[in-house]
N, C-alpha and C. Protein backbone atom coordinates (compact mmCIF):
# COMPACT_ATOMS: atom_id res chain seq x y z
N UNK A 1 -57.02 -253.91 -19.04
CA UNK A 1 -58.20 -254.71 -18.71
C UNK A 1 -58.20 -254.92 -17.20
N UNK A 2 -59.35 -254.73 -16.44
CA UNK A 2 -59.05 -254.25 -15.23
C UNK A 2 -58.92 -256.05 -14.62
N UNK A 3 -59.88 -256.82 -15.35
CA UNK A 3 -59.81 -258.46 -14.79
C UNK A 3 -58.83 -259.31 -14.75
N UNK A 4 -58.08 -258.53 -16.47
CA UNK A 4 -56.77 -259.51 -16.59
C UNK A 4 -55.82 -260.33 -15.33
N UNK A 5 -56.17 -261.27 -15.60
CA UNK A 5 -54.75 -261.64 -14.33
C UNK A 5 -53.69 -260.99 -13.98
N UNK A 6 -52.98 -260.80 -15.13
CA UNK A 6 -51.19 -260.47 -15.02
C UNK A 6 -51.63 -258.84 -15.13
N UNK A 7 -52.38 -257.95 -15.49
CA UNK A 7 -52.66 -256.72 -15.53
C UNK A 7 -53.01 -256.24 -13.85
N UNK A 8 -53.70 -257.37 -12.92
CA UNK A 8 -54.07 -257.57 -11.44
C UNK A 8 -52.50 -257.28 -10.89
N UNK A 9 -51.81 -258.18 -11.43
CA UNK A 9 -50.40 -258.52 -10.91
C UNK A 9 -49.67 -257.38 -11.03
N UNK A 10 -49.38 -257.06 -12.43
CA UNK A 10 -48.80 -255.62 -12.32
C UNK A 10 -49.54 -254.04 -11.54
N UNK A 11 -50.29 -254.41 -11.09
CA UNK A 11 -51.34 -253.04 -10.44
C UNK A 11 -50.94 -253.38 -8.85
N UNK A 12 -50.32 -254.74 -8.62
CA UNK A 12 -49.88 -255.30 -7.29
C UNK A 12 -51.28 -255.86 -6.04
N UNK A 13 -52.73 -255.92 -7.17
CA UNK A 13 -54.01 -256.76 -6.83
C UNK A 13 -53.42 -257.85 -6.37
N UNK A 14 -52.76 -258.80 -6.64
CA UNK A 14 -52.48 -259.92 -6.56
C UNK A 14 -50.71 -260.44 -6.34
N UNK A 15 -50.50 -261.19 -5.37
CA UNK A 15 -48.69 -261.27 -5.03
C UNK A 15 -48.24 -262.12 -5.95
N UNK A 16 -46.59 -262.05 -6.32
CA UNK A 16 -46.03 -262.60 -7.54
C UNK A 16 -44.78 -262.41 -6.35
N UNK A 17 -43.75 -263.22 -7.15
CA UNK A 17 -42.66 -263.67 -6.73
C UNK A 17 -41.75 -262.35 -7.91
N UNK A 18 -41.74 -261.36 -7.49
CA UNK A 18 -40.54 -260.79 -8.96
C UNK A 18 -39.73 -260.77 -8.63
N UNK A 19 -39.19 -261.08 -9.90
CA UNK A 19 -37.48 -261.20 -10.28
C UNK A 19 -36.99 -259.95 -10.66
N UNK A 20 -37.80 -259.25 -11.74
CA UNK A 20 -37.55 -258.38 -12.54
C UNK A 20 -38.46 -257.24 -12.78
N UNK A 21 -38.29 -255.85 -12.86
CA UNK A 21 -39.07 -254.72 -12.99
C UNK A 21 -38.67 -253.56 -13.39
N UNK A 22 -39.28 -253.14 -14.55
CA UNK A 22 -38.42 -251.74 -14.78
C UNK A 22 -40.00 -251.05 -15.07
N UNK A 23 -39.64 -250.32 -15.80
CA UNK A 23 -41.12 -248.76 -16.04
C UNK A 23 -42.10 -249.81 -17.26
N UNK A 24 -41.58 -250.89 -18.08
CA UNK A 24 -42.15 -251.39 -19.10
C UNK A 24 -42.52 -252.98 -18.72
N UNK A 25 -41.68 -253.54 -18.27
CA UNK A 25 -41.35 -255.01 -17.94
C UNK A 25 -42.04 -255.31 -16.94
N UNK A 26 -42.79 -256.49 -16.29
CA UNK A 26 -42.18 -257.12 -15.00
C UNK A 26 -42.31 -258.60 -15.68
N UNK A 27 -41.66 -259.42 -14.80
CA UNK A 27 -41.09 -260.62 -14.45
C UNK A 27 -41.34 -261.22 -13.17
N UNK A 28 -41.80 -262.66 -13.28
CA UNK A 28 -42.15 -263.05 -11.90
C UNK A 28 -41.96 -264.87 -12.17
N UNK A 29 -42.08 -265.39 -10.97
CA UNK A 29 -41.68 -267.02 -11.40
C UNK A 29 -43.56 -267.38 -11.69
N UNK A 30 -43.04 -268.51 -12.42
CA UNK A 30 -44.72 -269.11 -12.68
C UNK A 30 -44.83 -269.97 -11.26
N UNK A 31 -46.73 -270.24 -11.61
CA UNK A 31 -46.77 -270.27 -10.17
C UNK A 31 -46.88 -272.50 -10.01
N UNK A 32 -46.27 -272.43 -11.41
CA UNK A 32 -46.94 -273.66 -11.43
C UNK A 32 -45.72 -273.96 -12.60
N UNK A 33 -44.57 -274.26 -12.30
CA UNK A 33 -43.02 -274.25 -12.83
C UNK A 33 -43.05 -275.49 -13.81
N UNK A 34 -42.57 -275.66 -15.01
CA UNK A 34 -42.17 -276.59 -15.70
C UNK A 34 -40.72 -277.10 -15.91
N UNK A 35 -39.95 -275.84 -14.91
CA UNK A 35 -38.66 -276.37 -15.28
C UNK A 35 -38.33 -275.78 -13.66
N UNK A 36 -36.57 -276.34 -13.69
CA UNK A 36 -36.38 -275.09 -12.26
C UNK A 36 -36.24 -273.98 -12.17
N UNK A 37 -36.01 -273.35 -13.71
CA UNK A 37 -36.25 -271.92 -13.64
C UNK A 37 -37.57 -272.02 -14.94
N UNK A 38 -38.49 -271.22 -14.07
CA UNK A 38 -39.55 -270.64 -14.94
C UNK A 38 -40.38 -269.52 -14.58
N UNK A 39 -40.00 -268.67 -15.53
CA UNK A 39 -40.29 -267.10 -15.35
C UNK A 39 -40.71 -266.64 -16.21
N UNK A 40 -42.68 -266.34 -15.78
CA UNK A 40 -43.00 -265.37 -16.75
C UNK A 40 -42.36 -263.61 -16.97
N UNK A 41 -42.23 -263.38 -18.24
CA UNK A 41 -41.67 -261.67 -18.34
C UNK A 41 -42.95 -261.23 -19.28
N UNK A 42 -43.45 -260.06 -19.30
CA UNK A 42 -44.42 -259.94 -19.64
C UNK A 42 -44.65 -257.89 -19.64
N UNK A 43 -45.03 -257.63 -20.65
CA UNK A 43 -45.39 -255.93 -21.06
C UNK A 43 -46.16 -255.64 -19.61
N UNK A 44 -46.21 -254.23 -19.42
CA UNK A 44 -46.55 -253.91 -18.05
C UNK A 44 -48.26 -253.58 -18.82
N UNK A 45 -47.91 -253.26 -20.02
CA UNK A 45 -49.08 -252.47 -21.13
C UNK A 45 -49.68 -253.62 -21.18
N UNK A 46 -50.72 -254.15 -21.42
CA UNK A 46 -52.01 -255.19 -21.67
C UNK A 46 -51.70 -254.96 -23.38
N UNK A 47 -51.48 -256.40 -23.93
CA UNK A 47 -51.91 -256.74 -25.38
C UNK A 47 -52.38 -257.95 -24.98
N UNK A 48 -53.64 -258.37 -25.69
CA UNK A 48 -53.88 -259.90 -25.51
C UNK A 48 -52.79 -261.14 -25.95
N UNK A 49 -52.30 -260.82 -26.89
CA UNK A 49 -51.40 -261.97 -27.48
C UNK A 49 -50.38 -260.99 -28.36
N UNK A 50 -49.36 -261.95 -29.04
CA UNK A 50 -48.43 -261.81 -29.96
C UNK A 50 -49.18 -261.22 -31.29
N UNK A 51 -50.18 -262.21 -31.75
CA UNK A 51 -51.35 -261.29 -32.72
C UNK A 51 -51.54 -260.12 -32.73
N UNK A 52 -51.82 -259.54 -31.04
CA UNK A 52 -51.98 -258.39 -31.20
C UNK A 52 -51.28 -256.90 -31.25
N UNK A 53 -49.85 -257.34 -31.55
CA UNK A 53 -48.91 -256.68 -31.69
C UNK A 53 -49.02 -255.35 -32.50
N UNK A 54 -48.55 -254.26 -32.56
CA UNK A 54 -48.54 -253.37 -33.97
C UNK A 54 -47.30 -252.67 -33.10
N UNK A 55 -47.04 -251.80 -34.31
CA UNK A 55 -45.93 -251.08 -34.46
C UNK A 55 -45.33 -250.20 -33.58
N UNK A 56 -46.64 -249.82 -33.14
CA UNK A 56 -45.94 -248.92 -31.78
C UNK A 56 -45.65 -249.98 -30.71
N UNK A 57 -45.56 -251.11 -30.89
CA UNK A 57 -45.37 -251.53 -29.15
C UNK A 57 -43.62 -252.53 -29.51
N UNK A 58 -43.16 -252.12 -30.74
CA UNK A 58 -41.68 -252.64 -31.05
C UNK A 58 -40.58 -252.07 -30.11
N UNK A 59 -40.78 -250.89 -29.65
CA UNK A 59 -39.85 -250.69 -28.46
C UNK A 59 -40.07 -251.35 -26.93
N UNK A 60 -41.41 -251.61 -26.84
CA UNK A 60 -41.29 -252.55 -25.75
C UNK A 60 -41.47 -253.63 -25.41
N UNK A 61 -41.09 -254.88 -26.67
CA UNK A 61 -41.21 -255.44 -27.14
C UNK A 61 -39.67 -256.05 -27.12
N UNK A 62 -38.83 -255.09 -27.40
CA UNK A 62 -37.41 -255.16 -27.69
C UNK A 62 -36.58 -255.03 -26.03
N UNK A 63 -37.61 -254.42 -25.18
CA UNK A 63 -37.05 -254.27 -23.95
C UNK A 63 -37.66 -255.36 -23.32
N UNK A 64 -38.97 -255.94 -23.75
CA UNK A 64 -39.34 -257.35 -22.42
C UNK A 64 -38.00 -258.63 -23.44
N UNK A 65 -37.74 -258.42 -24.45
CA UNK A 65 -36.80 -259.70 -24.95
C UNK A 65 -35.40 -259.72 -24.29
N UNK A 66 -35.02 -258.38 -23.82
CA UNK A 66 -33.62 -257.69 -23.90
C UNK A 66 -33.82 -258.32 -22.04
N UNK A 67 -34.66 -257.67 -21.44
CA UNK A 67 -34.82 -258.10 -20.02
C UNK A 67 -34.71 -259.43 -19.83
N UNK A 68 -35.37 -260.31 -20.64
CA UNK A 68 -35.32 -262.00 -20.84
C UNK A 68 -34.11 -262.23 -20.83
N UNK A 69 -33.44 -261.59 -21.95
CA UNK A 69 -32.02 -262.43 -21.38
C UNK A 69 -31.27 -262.41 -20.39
N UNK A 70 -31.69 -261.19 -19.92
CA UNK A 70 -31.04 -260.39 -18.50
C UNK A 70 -31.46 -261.76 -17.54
N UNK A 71 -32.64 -262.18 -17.12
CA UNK A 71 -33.43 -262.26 -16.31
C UNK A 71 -32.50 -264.25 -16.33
N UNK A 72 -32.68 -264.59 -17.52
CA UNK A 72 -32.42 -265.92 -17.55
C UNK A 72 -31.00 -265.76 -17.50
N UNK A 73 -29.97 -265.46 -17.34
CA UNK A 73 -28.67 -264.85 -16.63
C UNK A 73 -29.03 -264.90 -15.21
N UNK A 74 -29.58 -264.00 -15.10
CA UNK A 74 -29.55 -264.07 -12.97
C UNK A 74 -29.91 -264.85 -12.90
N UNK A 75 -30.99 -265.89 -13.46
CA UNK A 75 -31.54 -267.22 -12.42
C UNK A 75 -30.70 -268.53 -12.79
N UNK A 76 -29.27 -268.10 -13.59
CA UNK A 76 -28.39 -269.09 -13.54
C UNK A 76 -28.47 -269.77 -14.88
N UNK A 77 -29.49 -269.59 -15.94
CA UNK A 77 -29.37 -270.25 -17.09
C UNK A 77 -27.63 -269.82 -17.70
N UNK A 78 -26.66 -269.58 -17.40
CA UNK A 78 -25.74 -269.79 -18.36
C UNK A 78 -25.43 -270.80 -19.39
N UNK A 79 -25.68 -272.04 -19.64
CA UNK A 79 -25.51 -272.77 -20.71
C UNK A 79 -26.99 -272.97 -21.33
N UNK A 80 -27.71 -271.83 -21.45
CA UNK A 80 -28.55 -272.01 -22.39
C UNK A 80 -29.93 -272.11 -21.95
N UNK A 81 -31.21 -271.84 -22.46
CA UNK A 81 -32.60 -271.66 -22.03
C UNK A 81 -33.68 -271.16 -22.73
N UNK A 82 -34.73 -271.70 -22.68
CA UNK A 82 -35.88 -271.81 -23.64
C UNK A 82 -36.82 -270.79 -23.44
N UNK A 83 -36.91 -269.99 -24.68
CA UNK A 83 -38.32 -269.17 -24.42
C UNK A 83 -39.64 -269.14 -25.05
N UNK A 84 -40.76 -268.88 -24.85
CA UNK A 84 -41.59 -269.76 -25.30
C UNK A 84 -42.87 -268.21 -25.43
N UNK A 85 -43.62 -267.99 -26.70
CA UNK A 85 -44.65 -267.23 -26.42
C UNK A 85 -46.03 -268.16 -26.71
N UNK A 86 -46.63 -268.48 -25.98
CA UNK A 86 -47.79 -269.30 -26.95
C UNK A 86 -49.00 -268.50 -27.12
N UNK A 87 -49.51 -268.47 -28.51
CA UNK A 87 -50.25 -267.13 -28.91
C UNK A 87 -51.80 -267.87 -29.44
N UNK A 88 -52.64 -267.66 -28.65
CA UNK A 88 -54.27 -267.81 -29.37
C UNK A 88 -54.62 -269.46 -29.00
N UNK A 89 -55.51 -269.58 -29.24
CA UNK A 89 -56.08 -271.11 -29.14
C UNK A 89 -55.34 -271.93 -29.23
N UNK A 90 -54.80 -271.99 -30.85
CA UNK A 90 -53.62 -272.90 -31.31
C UNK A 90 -52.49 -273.27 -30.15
N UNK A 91 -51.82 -271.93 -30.23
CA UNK A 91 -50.77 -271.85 -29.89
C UNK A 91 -51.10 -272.23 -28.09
N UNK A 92 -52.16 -272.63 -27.71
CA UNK A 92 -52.31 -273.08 -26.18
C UNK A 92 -52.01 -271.88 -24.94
N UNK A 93 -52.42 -270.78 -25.44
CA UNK A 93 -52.14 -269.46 -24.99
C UNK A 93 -53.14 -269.86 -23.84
N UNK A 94 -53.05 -269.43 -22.08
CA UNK A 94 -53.43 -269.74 -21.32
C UNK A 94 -54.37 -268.12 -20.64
N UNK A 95 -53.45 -267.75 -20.64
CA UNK A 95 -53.75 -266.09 -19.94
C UNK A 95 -53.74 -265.26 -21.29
N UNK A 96 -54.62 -264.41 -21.21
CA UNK A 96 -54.34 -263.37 -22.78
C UNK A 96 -53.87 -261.93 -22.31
N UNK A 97 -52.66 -262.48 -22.02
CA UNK A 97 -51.58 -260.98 -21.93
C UNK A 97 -50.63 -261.78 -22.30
N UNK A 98 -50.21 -260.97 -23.46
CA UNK A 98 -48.65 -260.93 -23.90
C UNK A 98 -47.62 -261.83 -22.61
N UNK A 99 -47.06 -262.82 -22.81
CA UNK A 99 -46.45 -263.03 -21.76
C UNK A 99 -45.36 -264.38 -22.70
N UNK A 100 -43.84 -264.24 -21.63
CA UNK A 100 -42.51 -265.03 -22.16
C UNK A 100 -42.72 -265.86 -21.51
N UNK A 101 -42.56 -267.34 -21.52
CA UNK A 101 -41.96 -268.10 -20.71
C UNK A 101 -39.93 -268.33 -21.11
N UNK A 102 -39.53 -268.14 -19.62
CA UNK A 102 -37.98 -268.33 -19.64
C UNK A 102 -38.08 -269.74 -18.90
N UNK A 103 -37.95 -270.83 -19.58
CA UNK A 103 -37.22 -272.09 -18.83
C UNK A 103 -36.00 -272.61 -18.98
N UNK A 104 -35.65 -272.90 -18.33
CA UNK A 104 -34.27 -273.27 -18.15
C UNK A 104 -33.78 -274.10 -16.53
N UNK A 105 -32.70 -274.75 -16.50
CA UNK A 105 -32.27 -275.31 -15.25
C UNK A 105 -30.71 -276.16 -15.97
N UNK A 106 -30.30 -276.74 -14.53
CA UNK A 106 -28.72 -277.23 -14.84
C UNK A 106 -28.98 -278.26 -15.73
N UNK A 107 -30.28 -278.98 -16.07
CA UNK A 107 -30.27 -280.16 -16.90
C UNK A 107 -30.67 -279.68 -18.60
N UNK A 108 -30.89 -280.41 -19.55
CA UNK A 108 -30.93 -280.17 -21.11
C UNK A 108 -32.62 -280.18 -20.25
N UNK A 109 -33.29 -279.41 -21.57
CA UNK A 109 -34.77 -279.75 -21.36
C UNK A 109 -35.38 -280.60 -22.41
N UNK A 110 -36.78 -281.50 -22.37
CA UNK A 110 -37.05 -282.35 -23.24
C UNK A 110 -37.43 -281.51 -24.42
N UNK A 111 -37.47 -281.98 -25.61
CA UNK A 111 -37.88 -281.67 -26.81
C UNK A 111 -39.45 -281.10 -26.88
N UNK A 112 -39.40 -280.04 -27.25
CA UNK A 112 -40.87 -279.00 -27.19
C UNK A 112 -41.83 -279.72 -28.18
N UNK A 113 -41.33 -280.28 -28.91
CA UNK A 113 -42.65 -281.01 -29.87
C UNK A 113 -42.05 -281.91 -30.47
N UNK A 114 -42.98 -283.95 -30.63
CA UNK A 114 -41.98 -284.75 -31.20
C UNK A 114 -42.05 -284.30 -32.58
N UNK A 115 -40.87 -284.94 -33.42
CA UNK A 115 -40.69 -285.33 -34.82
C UNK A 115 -41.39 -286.33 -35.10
């Protein structure tokens, strides 16, 4: 999608902070952080959401998760870190590209939804 935001970003339309990049992946910090580490990772391929998943896109799928952990490793999450996809209306999906949030920092993070 030529408008997409993060599709802009990966075409290099628009500057990002990356962390991370291979032939499938990139990774970049959000621009608007909820934690001290927060890093979108995200398919280089355009899917709108998690919904729109199918079968052929399980191999790269398996490499933006595999990179996540990579990624939340270098920015120091060792004791642990939150990842987050939020998919469609519901789910408070902001941008419609496939995209991870990695948060994490030296402190516990608050509880993602009360009881």
């Amino acid at each position: 999608m030529s408008d997409c935001l993060f599709c802009r970003i990966v075409r290099g339309e628009i500057p990002a902070t990356k962390v991370y990049e291979d032939d499938h992946v990139l990774a970049f910090h959000d621009i608007r952080p909820l934690a001290p580490v927060h890093v979108l990772v995200i398919p280089k391929e355009h899917v709108d959401s998690m919904a729109h998943l199918e079968p052929r896109h399980e191999a790269a799928m398996g490499r933006l998760v595999v990179a996540a952990a990579r990624i939340a490793r270098d920015q120091g999450c060792t004791d642990g870190f939150r990842t987050i996809v939020n998919t469609g209306r519901v789910g408070l999906q902001e941008v419609y590209h496939l995209h991870l949030h990695i948060l994490g920092g030296p402190d516990p993070l608050p509880p993602m939804l009360k009881r």
